[in-house]
C-alpha atoms as a PDB file:
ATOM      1  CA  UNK A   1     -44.521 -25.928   1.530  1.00  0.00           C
ATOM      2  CA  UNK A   2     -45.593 -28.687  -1.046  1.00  0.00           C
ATOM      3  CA  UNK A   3     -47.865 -27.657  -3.384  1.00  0.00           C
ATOM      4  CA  UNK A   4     -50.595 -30.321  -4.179  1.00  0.00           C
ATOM      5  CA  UNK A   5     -51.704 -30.693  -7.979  1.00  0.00           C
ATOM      6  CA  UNK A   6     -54.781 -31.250  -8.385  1.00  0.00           C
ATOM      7  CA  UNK A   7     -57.283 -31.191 -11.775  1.00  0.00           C
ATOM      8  CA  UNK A   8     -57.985 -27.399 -11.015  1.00  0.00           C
ATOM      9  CA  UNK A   9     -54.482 -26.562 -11.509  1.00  0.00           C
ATOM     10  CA  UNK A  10     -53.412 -28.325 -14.151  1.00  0.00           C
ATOM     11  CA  UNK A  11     -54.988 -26.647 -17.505  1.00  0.00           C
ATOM     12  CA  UNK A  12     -56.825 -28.603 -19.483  1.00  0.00           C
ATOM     13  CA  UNK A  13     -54.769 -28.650 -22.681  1.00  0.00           C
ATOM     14  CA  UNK A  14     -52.083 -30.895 -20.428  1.00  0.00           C
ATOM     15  CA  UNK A  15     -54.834 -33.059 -19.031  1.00  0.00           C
ATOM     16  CA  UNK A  16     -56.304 -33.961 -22.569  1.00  0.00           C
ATOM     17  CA  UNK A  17     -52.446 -35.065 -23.502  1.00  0.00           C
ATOM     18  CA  UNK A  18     -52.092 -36.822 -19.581  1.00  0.00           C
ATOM     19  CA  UNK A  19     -55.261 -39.008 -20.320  1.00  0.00           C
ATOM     20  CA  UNK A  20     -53.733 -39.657 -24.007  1.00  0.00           C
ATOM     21  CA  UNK A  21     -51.095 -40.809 -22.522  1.00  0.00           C
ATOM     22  CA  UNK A  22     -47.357 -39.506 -23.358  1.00  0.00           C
ATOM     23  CA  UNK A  23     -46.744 -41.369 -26.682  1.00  0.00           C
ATOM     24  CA  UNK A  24     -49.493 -39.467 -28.417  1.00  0.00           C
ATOM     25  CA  UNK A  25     -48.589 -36.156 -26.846  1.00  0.00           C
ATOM     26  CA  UNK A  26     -45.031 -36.737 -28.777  1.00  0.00           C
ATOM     27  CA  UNK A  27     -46.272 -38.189 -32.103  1.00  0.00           C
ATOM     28  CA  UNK A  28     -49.186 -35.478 -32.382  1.00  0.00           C
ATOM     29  CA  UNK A  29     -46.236 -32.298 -31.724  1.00  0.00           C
ATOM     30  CA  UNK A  30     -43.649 -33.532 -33.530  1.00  0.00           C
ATOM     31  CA  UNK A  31     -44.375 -35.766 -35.841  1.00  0.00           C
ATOM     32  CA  UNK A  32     -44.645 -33.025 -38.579  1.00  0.00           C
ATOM     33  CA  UNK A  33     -41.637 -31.495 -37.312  1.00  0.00           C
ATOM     34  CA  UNK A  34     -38.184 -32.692 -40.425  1.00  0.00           C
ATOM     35  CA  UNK A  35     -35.369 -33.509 -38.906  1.00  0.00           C
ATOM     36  CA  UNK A  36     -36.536 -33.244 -35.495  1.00  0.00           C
ATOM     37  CA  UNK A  37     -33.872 -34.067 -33.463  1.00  0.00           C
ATOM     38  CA  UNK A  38     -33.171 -33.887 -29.038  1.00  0.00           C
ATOM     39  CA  UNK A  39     -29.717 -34.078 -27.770  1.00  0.00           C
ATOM     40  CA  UNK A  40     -28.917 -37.100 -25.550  1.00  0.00           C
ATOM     41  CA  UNK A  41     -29.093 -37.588 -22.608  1.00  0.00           C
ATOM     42  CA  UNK A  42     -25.221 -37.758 -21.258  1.00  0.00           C
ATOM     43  CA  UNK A  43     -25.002 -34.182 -23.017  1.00  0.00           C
ATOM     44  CA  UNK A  44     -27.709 -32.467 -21.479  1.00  0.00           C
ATOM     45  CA  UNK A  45     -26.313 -33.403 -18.274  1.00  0.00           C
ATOM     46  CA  UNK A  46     -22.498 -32.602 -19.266  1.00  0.00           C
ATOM     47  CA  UNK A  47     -24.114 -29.054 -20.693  1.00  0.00           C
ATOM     48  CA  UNK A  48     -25.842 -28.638 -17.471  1.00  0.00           C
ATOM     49  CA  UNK A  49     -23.370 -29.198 -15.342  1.00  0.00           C
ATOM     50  CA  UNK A  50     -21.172 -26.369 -17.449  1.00  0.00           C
ATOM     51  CA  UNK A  51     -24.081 -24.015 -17.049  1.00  0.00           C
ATOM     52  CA  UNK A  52     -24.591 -25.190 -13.510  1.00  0.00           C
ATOM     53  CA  UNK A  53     -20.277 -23.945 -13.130  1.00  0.00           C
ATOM     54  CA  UNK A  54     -21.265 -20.493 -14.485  1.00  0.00           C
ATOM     55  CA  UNK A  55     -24.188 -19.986 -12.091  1.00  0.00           C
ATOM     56  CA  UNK A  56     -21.539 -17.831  -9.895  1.00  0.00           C
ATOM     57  CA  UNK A  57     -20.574 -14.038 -10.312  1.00  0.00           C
ATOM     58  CA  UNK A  58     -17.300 -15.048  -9.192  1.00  0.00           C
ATOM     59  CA  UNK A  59     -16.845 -17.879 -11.378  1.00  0.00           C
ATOM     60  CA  UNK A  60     -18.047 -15.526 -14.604  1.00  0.00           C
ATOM     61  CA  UNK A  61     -15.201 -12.713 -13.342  1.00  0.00           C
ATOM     62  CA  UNK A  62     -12.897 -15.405 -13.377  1.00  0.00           C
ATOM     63  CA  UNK A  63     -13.790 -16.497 -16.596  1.00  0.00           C
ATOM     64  CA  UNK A  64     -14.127 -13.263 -18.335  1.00  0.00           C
ATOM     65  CA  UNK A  65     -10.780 -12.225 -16.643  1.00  0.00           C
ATOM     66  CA  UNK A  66      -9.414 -15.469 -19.109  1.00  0.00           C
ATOM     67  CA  UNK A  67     -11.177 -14.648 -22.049  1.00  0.00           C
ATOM     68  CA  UNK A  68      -8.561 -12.235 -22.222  1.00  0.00           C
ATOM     69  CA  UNK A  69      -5.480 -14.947 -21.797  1.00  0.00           C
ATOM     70  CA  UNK A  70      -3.966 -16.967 -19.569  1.00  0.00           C
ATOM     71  CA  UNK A  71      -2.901 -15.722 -16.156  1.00  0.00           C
ATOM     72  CA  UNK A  72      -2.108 -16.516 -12.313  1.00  0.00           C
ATOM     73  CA  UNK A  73      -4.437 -16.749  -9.319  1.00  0.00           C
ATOM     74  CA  UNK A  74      -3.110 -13.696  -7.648  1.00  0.00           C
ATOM     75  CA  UNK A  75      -4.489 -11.942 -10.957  1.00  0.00           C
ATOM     76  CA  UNK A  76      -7.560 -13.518 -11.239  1.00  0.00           C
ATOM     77  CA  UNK A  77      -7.785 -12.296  -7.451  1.00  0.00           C
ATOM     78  CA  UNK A  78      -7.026  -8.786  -8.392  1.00  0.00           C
ATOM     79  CA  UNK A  79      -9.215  -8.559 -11.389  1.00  0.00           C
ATOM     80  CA  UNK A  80     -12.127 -10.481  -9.580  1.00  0.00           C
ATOM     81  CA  UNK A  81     -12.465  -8.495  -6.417  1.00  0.00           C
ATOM     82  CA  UNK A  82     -12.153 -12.142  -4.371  1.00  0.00           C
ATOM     83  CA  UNK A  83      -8.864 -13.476  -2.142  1.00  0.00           C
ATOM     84  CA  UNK A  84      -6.917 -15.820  -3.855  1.00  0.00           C
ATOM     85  CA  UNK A  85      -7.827 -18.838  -1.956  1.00  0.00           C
ATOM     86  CA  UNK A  86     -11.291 -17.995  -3.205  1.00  0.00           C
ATOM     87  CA  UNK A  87     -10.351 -18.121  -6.329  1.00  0.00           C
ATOM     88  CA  UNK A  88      -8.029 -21.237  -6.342  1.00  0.00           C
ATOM     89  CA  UNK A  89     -11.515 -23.163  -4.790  1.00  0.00           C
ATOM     90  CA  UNK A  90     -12.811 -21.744  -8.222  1.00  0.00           C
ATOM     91  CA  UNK A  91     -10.677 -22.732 -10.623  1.00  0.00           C
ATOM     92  CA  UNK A  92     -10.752 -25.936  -8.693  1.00  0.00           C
ATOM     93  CA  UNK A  93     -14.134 -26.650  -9.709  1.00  0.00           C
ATOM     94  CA  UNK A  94     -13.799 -24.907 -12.908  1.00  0.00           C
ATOM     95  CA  UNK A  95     -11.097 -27.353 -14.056  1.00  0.00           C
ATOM     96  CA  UNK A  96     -12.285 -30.876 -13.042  1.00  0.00           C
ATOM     97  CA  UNK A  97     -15.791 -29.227 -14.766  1.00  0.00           C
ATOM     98  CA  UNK A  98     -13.594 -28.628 -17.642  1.00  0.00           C
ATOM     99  CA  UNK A  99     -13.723 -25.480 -18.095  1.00  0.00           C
ATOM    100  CA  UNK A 100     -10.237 -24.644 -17.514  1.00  0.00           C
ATOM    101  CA  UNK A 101      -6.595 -25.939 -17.965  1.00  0.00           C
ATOM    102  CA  UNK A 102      -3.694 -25.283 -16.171  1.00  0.00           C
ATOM    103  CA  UNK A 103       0.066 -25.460 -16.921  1.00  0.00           C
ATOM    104  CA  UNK A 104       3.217 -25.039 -14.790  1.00  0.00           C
ATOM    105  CA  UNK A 105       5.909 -22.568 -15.339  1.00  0.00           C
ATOM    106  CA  UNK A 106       8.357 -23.016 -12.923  1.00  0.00           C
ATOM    107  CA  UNK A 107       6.832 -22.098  -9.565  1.00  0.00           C
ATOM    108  CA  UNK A 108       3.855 -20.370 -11.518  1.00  0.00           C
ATOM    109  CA  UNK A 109       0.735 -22.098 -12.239  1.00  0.00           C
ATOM    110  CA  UNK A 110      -1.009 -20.246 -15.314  1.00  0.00           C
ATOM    111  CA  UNK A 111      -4.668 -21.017 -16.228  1.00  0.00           C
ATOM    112  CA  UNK A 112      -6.616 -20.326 -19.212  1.00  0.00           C
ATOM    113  CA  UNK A 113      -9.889 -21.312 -20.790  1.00  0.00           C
ATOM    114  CA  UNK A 114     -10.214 -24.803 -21.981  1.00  0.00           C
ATOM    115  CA  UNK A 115     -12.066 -24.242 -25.450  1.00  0.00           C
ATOM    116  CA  UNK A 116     -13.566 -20.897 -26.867  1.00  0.00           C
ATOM    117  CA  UNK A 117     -17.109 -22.420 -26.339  1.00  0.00           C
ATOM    118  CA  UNK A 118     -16.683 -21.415 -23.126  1.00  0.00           C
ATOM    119  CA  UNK A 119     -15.975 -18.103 -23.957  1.00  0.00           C
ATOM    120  CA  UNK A 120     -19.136 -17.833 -26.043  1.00  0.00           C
ATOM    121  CA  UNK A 121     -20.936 -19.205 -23.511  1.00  0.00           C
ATOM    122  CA  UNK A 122     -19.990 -16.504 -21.557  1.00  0.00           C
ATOM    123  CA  UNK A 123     -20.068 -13.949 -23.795  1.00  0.00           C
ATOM    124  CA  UNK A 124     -23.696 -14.897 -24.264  1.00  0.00           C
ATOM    125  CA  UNK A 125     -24.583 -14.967 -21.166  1.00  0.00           C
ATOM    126  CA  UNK A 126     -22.873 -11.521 -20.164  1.00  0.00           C
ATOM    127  CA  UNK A 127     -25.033 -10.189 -23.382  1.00  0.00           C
ATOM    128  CA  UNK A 128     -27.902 -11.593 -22.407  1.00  0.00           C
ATOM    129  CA  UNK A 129     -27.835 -10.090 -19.009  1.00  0.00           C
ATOM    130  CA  UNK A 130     -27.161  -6.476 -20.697  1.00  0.00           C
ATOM    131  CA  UNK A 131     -29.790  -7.140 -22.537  1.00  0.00           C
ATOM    132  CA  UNK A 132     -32.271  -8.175 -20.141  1.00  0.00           C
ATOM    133  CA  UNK A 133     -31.006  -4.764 -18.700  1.00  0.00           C
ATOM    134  CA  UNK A 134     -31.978  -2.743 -21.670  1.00  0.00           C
ATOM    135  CA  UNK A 135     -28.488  -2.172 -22.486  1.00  0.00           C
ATOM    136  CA  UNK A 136     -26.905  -3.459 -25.891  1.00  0.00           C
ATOM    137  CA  UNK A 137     -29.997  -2.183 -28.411  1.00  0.00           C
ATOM    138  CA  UNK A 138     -30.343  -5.523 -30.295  1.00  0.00           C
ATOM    139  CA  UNK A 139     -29.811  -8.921 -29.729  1.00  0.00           C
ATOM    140  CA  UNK A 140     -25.590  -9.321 -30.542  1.00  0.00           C
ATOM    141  CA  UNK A 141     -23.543  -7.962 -27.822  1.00  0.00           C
ATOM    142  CA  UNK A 142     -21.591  -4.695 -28.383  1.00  0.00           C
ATOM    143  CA  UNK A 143     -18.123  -5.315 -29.955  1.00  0.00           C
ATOM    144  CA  UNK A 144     -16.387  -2.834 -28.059  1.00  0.00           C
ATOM    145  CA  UNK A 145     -17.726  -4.365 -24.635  1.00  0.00           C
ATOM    146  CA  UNK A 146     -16.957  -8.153 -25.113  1.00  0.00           C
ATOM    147  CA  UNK A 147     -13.346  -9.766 -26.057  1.00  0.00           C
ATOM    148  CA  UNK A 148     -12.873 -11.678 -29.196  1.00  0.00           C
ATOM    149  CA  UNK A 149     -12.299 -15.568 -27.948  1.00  0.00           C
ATOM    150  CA  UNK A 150      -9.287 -17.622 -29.480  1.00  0.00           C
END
């Protein structure tokens, strides 16, 4: 179902700045503002699309597994609850995102996290949801819950 928007549900506040037209809505809120500064546009998209990749229980097992170190798919498998081929698709996906690297050791293939920004992101977002769960107390996530990152 669309929903139509019409002038009784859009508050007023937002009309005033529609009929002002955008320009003023941006100079009036932050022109004050120092330093006022948005990220581009290519990395809002490139930070999305990370976010987007950790939109998956799976994926943030997977991840959390590697905060730990490097290690196999069979592993991963173990220590995610998933099959193997599950978690290959993953890491698939995880690595042409970025997020992970690989390297060969003989017949082995080991993976491990690409930077430890990913970590933190996932930290955060693992503290967050404890958080949200009224776990934690305060706002920084237990230290004997979450790794360290590298």
């Amino acid at each position: 179902m669309v929903e139509v928007v019409t002038r009784a549900t859009v508050p007023a506040q937002m009309r005033r700045y529609a009929a002002s037209g955008l320009e003023g809505y941006r100079e009036v809120v932050h022109e004050g503002i120092e330093d006022f500064d948005m990220p581009a546009p290519a990395d809002v998209r490139r930070a999305a699309e990370a976010l987007r990749m950790l939109a998956d229980p799976t994926r943030l097992s997977i991840l959390w597994a590697l905060m730990q170190g490097e290690t196999s798919v069979a592993c991963l498998a173990e220590l995610s609850g998933t099959s193997p081929t599950a978690v290959s698709q993953h890491l698939s996906k995880l690595r042409l995102a970025g997020l992970v690297t690989n390297r060969r050791e003989g017949t082995f293939i080991f993976y491990g996290l690409a930077d430890q920004h990913i970590g933190e992101l996932v930290r955060q977002a693992l503290s967050h949801a404890d958080h949200s769960a009224g776990r934690g107390g305060g706002h920084a996530a237990p230290a004997d819950r979450l790794p360290a990152t590298s």
